[in-house]
C-alpha atoms as a PDB file:
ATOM      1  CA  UNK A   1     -34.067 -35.783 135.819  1.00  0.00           C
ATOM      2  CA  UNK A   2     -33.215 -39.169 136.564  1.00  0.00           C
ATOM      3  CA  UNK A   3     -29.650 -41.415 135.118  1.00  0.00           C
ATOM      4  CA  UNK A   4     -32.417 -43.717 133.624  1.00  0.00           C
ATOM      5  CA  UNK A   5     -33.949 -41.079 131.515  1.00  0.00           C
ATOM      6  CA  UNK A   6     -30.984 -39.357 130.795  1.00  0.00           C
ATOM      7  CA  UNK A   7     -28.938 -42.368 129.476  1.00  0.00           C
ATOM      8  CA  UNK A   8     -32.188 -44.038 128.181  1.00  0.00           C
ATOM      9  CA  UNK A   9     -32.074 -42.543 124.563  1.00  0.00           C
ATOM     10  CA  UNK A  10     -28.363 -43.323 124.136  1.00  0.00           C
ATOM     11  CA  UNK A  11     -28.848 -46.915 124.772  1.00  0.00           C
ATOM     12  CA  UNK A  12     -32.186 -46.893 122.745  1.00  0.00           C
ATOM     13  CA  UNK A  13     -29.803 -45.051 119.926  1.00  0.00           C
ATOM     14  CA  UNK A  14     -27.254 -47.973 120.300  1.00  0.00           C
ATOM     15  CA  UNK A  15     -29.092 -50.919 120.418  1.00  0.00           C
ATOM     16  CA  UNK A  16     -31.002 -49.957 117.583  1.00  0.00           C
ATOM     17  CA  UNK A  17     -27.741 -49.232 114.895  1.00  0.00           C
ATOM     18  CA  UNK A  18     -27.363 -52.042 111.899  1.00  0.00           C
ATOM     19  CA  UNK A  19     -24.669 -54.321 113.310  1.00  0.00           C
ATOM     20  CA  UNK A  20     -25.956 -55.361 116.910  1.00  0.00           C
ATOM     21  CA  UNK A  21     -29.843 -55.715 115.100  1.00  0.00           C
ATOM     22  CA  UNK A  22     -27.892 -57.776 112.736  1.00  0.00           C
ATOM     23  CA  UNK A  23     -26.249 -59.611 115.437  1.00  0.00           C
ATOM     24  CA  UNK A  24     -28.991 -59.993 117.588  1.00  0.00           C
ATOM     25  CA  UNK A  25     -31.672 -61.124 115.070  1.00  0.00           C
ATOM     26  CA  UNK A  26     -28.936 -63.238 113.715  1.00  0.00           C
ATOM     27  CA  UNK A  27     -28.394 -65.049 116.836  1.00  0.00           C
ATOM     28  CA  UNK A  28     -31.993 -65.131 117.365  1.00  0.00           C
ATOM     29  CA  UNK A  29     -32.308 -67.347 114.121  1.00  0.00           C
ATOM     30  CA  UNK A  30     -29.804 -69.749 115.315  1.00  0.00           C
ATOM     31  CA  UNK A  31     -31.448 -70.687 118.466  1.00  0.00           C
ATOM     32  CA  UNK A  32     -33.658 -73.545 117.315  1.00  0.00           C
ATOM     33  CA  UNK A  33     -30.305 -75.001 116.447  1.00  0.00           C
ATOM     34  CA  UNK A  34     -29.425 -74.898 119.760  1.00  0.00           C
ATOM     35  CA  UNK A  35     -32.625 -75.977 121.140  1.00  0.00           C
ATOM     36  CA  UNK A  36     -33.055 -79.055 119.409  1.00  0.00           C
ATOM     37  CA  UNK A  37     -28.982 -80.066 120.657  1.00  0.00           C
ATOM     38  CA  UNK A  38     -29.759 -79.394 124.067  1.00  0.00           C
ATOM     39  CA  UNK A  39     -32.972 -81.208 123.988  1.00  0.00           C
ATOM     40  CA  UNK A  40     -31.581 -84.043 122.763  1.00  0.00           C
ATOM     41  CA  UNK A  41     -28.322 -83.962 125.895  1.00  0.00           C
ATOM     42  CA  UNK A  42     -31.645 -83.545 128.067  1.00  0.00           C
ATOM     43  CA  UNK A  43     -33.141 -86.682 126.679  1.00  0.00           C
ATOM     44  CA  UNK A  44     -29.808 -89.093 126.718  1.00  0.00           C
ATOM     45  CA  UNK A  45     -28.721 -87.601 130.133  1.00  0.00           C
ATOM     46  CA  UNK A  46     -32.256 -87.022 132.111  1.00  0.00           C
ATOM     47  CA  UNK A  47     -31.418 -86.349 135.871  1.00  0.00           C
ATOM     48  CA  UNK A  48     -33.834 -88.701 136.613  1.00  0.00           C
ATOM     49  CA  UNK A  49     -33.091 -92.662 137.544  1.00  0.00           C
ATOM     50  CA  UNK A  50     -36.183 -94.182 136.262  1.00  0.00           C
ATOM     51  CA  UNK A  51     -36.474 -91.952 132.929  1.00  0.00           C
ATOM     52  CA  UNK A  52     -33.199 -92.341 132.316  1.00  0.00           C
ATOM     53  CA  UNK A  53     -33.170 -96.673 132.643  1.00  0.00           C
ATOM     54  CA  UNK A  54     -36.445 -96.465 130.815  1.00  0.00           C
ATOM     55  CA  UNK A  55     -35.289 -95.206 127.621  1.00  0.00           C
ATOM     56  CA  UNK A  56     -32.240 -97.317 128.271  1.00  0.00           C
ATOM     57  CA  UNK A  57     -34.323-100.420 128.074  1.00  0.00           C
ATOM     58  CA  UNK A  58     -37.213 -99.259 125.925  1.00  0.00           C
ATOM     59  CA  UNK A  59     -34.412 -98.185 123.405  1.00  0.00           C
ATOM     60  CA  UNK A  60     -31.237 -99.138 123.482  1.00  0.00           C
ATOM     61  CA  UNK A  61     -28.425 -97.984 122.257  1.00  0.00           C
ATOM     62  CA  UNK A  62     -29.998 -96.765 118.923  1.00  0.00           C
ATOM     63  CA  UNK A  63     -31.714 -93.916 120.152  1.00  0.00           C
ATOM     64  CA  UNK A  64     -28.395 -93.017 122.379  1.00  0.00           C
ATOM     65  CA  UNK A  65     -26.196 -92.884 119.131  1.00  0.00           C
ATOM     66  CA  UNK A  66     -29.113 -90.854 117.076  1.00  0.00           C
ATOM     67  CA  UNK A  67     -29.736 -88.107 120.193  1.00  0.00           C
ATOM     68  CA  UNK A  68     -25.549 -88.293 120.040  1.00  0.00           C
ATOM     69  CA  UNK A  69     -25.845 -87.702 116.314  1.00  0.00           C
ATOM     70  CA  UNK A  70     -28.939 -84.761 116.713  1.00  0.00           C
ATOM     71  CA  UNK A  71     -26.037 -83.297 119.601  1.00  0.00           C
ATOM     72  CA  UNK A  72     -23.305 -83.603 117.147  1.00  0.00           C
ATOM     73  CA  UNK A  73     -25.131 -82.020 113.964  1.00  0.00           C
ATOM     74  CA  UNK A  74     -26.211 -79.151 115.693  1.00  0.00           C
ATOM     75  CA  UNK A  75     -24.016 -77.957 118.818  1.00  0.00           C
ATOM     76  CA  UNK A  76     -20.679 -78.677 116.951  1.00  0.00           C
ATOM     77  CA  UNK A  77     -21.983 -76.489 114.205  1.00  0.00           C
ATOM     78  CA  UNK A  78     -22.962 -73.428 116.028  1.00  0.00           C
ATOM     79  CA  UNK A  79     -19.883 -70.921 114.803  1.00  0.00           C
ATOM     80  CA  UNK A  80     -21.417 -72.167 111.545  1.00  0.00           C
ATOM     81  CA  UNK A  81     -25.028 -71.497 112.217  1.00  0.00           C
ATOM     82  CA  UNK A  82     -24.043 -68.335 113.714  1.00  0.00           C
ATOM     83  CA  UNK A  83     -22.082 -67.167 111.104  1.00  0.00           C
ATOM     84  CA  UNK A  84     -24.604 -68.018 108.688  1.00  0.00           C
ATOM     85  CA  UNK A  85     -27.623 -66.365 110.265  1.00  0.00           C
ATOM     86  CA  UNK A  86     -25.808 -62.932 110.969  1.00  0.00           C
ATOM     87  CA  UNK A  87     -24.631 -62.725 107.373  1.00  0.00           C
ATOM     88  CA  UNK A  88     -28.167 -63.479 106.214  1.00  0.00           C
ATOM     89  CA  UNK A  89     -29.964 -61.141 108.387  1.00  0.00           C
ATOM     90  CA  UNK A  90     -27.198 -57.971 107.519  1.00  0.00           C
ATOM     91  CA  UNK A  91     -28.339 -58.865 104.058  1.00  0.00           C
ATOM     92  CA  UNK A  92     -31.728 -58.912 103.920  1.00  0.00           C
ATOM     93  CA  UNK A  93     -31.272 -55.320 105.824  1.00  0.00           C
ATOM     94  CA  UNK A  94     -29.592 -54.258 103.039  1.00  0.00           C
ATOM     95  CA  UNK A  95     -31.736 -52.631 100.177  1.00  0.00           C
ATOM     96  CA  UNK A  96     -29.567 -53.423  97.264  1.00  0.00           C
ATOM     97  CA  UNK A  97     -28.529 -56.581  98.010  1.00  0.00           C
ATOM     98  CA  UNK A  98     -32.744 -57.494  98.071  1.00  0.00           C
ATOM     99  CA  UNK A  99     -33.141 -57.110  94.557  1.00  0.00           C
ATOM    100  CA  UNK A 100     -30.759 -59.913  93.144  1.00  0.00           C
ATOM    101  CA  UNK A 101     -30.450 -63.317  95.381  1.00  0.00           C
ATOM    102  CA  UNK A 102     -27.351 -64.271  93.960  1.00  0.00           C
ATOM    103  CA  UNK A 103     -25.253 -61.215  95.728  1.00  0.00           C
ATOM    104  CA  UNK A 104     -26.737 -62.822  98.951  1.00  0.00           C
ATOM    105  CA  UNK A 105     -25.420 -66.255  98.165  1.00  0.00           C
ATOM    106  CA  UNK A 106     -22.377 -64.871  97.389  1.00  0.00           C
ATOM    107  CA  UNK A 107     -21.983 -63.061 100.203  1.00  0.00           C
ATOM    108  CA  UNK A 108     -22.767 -66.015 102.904  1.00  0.00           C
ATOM    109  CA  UNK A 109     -19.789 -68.071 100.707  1.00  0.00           C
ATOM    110  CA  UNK A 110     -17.620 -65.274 101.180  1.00  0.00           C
ATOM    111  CA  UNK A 111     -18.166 -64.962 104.849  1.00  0.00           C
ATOM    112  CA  UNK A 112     -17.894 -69.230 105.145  1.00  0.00           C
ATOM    113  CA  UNK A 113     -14.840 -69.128 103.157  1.00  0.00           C
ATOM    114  CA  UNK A 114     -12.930 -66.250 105.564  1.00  0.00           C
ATOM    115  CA  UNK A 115     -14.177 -67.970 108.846  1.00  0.00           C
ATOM    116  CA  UNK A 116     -12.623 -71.415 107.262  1.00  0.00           C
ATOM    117  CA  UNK A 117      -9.511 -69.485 106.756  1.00  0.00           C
ATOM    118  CA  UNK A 118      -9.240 -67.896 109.774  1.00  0.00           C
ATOM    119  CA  UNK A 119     -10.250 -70.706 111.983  1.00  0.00           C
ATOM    120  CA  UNK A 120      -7.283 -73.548 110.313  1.00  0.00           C
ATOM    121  CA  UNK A 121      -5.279 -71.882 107.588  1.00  0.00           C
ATOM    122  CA  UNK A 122      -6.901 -73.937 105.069  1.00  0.00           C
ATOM    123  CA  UNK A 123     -10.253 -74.127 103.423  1.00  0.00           C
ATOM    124  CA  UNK A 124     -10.958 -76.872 106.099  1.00  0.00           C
ATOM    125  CA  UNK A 125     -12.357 -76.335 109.295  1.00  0.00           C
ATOM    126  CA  UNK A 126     -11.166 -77.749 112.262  1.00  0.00           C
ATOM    127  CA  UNK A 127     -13.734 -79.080 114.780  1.00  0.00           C
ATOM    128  CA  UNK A 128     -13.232 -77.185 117.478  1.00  0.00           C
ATOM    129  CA  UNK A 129     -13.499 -74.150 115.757  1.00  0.00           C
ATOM    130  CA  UNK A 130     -17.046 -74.865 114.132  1.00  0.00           C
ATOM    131  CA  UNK A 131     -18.585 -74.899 117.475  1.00  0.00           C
ATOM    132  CA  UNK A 132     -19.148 -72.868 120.259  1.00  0.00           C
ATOM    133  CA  UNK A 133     -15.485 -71.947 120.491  1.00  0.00           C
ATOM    134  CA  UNK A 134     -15.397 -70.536 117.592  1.00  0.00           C
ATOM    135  CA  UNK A 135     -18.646 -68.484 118.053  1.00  0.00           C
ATOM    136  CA  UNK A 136     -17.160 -65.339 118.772  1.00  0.00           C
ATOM    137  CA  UNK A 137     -14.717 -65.091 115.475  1.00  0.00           C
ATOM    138  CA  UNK A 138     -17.910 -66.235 113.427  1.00  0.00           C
ATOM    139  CA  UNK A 139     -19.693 -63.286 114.957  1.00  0.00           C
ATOM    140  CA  UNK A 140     -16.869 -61.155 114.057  1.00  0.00           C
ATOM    141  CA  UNK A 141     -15.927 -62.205 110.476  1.00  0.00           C
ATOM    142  CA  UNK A 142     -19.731 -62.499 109.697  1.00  0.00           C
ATOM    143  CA  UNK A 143     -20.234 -58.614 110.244  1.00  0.00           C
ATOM    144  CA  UNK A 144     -16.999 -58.035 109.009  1.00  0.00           C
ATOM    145  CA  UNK A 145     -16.860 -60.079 105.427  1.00  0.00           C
ATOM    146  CA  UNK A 146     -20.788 -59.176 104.948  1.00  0.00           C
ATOM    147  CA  UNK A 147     -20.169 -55.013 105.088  1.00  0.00           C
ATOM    148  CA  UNK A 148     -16.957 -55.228 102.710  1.00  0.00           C
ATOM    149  CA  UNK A 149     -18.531 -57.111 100.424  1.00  0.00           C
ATOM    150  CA  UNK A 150     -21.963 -54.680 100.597  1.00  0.00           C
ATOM    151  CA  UNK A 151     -19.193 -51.855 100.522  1.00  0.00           C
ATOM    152  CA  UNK A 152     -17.427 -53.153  97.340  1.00  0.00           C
ATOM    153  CA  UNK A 153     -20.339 -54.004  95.456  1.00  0.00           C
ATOM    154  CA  UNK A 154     -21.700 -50.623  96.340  1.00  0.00           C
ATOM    155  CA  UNK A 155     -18.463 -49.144  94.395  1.00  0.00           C
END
C-alpha cells in the first residue's frame, strides 16, 4: 500500500471538519471582492504603453481617482470581508442558528465588534488592520467569536 492511500483518508477526514469548510467557503465568498480591486490596479496600471496613455487621454484623471476609489473600497477592506464571510458561512452550517435570522446578525456584530477591539483598542479600526494585514486575526476571531457565541446560545 502506497503513502498516498494510506494518508489519503486522514487528509480527506481533515479537510472536511466544520472550521477549515467554514474557512474555506468563507474565503471563497470574499474573492469577488478581491477581484474587482485587482481589476481595477490592472486597469490604472496596465503594463502596456499605449493602453495605459489611452485611458490617460480618453479619461483623465476621473476614471484614475474612481479605479483608486473601486481599489480603496475593496482591498483595504479585506480583514473585513473576510471576517464577514467566515462568520456567515459557520452560521448558515449551523442548524439552530437557521431557524431565527436575528442570532445570525448578531453573531456577525459580535465577531465585527471583537476584531475592532483587537485590531486598535477601541471600537475603531485602524486602516491597516482592515486590510490584508489584518486578514489573518479576522480569520482567527471570526471562527473564534462565531463558535462561542453558537456555544453560549446553545446553553
Amino acid at each position: 500500500m502506497s503513502v498516498y492511500n494510506k494518508t489519503e483518508g486522514l487528509f480527506y477526514k481533515l479537510t472536511n471538519t466544520w472550521l477549515l469548510r467554514g474557512i474555506k467557503n468563507g474565503l471563497m465568498y470574499s474573492i469577488p471582492f478581491v477581484f474587482i480591486g485587482s481589476l481595477s490596479v490592472l486597469i490604472l496600471n496596465f503594463p502596456l504603453s499605449i493602453v495605459a496613455d489611452f485611458f490617460s487621454s480618453r479619461f483623465g484623471q476621473l476614471v484614475r481617482e474612481f479605479l483608486l476609489i473601486v481599489h480603496n473600497s475593496t482591498i483595504s477592506i479585506m480583514a473585513l470581508s473576510v471576517l464577514l464571510c467566515i462568520s456567515f458561512e459557520i452560521i448558515t452550517r449551523d442548524k439552530l442558528i437557521k431557524k431565527d435570522g436575528m442570532h445570525a446578525v448578531i453573531i456577525l456584530i459580535v465577531a465585527m465588534t471583537c476584531f475592532f477591539i483587537n485590531a486598535s483598542g477601541d471600537v475603531l479600526l485602524p486602516n491597516e488592520k482592515a486590510g490584508a494585514t489584518g486578514l489573518f486575526e479576522a480569520i482567527i476571531i471570526s471562527v473564534l467569536a462565531t463558535k462561542m457565541f453558537i456555544t453560549l446560545y446553545k446553553r
